[in-house]
C-alpha atoms as a PDB file:
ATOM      1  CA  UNK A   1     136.552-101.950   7.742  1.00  0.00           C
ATOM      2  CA  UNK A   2     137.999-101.470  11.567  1.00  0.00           C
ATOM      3  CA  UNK A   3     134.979-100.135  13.902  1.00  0.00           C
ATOM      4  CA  UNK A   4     135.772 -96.480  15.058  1.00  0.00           C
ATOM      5  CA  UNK A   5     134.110 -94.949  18.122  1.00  0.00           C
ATOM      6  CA  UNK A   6     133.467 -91.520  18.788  1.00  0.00           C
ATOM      7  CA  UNK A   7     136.321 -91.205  21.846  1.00  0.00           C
ATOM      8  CA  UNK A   8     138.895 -93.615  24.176  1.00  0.00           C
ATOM      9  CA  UNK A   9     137.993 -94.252  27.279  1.00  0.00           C
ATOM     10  CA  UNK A  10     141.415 -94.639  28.675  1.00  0.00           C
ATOM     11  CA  UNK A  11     141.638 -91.247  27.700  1.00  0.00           C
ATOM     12  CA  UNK A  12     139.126 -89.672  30.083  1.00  0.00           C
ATOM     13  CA  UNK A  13     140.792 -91.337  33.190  1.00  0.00           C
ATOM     14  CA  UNK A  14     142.950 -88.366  33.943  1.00  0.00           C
ATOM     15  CA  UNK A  15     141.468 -84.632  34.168  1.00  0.00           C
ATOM     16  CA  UNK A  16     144.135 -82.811  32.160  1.00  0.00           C
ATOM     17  CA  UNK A  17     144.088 -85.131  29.111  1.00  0.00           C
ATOM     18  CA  UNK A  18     140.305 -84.849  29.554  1.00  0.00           C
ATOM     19  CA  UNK A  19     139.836 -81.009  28.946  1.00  0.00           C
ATOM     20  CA  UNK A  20     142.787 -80.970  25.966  1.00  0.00           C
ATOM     21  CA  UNK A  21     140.992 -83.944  24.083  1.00  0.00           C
ATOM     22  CA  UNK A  22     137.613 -82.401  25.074  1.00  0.00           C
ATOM     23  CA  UNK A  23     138.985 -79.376  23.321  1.00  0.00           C
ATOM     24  CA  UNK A  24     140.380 -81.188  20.176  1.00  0.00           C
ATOM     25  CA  UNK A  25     137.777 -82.426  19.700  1.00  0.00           C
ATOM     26  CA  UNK A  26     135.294 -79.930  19.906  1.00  0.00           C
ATOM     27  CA  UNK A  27     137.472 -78.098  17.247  1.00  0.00           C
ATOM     28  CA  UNK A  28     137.328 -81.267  15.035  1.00  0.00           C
ATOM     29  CA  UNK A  29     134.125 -81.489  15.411  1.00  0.00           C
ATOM     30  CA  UNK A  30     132.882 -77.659  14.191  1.00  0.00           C
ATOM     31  CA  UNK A  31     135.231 -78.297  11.079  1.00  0.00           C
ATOM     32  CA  UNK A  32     134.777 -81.779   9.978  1.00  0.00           C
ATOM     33  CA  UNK A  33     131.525 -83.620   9.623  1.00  0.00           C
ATOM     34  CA  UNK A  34     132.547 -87.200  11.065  1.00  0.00           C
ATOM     35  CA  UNK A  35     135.428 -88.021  13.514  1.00  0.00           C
ATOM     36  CA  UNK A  36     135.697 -90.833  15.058  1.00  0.00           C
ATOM     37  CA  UNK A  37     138.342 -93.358  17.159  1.00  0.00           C
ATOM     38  CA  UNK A  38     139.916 -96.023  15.361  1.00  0.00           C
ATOM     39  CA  UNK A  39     141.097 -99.289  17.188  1.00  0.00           C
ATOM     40  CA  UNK A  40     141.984-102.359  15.655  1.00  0.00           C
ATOM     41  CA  UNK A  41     145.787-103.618  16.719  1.00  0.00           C
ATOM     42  CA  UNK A  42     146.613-100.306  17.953  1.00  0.00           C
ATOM     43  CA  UNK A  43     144.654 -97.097  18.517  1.00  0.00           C
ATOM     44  CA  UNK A  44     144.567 -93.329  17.309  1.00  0.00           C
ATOM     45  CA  UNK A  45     142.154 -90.781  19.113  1.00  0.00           C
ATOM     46  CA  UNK A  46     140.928 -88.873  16.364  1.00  0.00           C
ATOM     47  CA  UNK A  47     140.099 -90.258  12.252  1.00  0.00           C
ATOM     48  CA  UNK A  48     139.150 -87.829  10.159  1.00  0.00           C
ATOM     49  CA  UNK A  49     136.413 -88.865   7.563  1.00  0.00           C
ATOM     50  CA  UNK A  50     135.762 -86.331   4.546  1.00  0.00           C
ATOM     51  CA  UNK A  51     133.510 -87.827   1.475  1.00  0.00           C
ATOM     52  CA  UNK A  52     134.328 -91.349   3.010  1.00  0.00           C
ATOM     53  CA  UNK A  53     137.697 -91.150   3.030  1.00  0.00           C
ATOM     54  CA  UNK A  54     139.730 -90.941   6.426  1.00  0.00           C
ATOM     55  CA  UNK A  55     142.018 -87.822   5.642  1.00  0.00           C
ATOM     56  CA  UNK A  56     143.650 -87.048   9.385  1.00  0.00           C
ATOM     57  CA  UNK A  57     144.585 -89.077  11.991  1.00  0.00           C
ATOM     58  CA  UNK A  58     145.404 -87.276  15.175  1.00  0.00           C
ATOM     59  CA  UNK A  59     146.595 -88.795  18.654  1.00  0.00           C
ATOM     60  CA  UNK A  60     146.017 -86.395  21.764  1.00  0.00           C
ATOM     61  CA  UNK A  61     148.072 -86.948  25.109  1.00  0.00           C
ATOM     62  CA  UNK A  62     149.248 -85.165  27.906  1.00  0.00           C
ATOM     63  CA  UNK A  63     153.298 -85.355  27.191  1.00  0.00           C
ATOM     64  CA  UNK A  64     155.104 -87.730  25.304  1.00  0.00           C
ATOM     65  CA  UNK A  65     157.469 -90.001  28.133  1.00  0.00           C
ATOM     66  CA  UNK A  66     159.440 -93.141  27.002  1.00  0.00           C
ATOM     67  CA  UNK A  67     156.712 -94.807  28.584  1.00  0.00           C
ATOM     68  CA  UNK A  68     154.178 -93.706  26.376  1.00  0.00           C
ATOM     69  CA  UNK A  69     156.086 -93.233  22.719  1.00  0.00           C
ATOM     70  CA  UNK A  70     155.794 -96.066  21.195  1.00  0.00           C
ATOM     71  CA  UNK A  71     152.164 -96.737  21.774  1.00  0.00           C
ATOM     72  CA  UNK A  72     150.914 -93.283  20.800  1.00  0.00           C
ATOM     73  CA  UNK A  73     153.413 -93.312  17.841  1.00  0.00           C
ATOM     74  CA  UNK A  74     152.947 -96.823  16.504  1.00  0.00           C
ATOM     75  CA  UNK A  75     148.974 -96.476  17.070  1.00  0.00           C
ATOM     76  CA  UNK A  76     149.236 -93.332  14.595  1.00  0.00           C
ATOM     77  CA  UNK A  77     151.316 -94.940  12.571  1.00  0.00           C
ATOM     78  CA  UNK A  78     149.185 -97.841  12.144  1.00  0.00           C
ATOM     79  CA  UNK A  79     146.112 -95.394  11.330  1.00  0.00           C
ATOM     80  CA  UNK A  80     147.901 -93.166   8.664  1.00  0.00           C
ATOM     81  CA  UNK A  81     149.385 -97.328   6.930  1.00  0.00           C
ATOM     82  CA  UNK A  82     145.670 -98.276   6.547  1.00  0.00           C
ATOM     83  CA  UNK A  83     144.182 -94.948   5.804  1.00  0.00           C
ATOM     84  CA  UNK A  84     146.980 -94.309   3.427  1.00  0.00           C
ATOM     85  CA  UNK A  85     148.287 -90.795   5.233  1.00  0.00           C
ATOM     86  CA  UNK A  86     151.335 -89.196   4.988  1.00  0.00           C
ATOM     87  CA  UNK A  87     150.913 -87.433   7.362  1.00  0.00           C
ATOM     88  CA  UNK A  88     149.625 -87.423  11.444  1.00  0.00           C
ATOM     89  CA  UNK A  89     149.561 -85.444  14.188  1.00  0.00           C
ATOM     90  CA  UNK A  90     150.256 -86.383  18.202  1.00  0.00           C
ATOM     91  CA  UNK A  91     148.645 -83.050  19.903  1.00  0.00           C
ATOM     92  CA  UNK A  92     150.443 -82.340  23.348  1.00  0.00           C
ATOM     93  CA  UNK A  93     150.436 -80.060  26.270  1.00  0.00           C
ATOM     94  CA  UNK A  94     153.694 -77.919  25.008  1.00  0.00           C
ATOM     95  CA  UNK A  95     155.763 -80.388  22.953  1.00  0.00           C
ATOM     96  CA  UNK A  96     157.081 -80.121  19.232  1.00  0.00           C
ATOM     97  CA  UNK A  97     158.993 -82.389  17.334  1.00  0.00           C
ATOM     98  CA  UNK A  98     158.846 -83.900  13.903  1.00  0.00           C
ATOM     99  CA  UNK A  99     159.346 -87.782  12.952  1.00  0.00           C
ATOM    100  CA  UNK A 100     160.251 -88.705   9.324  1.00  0.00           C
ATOM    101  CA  UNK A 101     159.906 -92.528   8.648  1.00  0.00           C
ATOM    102  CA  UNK A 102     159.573 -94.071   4.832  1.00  0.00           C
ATOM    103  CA  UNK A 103     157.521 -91.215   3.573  1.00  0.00           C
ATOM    104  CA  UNK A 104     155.330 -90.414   6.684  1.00  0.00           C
ATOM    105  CA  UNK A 105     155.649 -87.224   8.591  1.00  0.00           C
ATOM    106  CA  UNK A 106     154.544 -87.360  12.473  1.00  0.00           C
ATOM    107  CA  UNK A 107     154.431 -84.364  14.227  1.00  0.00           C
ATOM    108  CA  UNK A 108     154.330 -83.397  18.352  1.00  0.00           C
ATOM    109  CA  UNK A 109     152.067 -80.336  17.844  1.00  0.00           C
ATOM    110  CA  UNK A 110     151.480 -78.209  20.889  1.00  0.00           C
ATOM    111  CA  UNK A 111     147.728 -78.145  22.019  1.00  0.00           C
ATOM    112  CA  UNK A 112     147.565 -74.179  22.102  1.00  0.00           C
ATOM    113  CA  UNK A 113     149.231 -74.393  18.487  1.00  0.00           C
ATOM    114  CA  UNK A 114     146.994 -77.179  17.456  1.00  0.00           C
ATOM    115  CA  UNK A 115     143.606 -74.785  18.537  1.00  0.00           C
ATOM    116  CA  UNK A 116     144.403 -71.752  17.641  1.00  0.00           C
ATOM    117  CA  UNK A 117     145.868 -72.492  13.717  1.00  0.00           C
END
């Protein structure tokens, strides 16, 4: 099994990114039990573990750019492939979207969304 850590570092460079994934994961945190980061060729922020079984995986970043797509999508989709998940979440500051590829759903979920539902 891939090693998961509790948060990217990468992720707490910037000060907006670090109050949003401060936030998500503060909410993950009160509902699930154990979320961690998982990282082995790519990366997703948040893993989901319920009766040891990973049943979210959830990428947090400020706005998706060209620049940044395919590393936050692929990472995501790499999670939900070896967690077999249908479907993921990529929590941003005010973007929506949806991404259907063979069977897996990917969604741009707004943060404000994302925390209050």
């Amino acid at each position: 099994m891939e090693d998961f850590f509790l948060i990217d570092d990468i992720l707490w460079r910037d000060v907006a990114v670090r109050h949003a994934v401060r936030d998500i994961a503060s909410l993950l945190r009160r509902k699930y039990k154990d979320v961690f980061y998982y990282q082995a060729k790519g990366e997703c922020d948040f893993v989901v573990l319920e009766k040891n079984t990973v049943t979210k995986a959830i990428q947090a970043c400020l706005n998706i750019t060209d620049e940044n797509f395919e590393r936050e999508y692929n990472g995501l989709k790499e999670a939900m492939l070896v967690h077999n998940l249908s479907h993921g979440q990529i929590i941003t500051l005010n973007q929506s979207d949806k991404f259907v590829e063979n069977g897996m759903t990917i969604e741009l979920v707004p943060a404000s969304y994302f925390l209050t539902h």
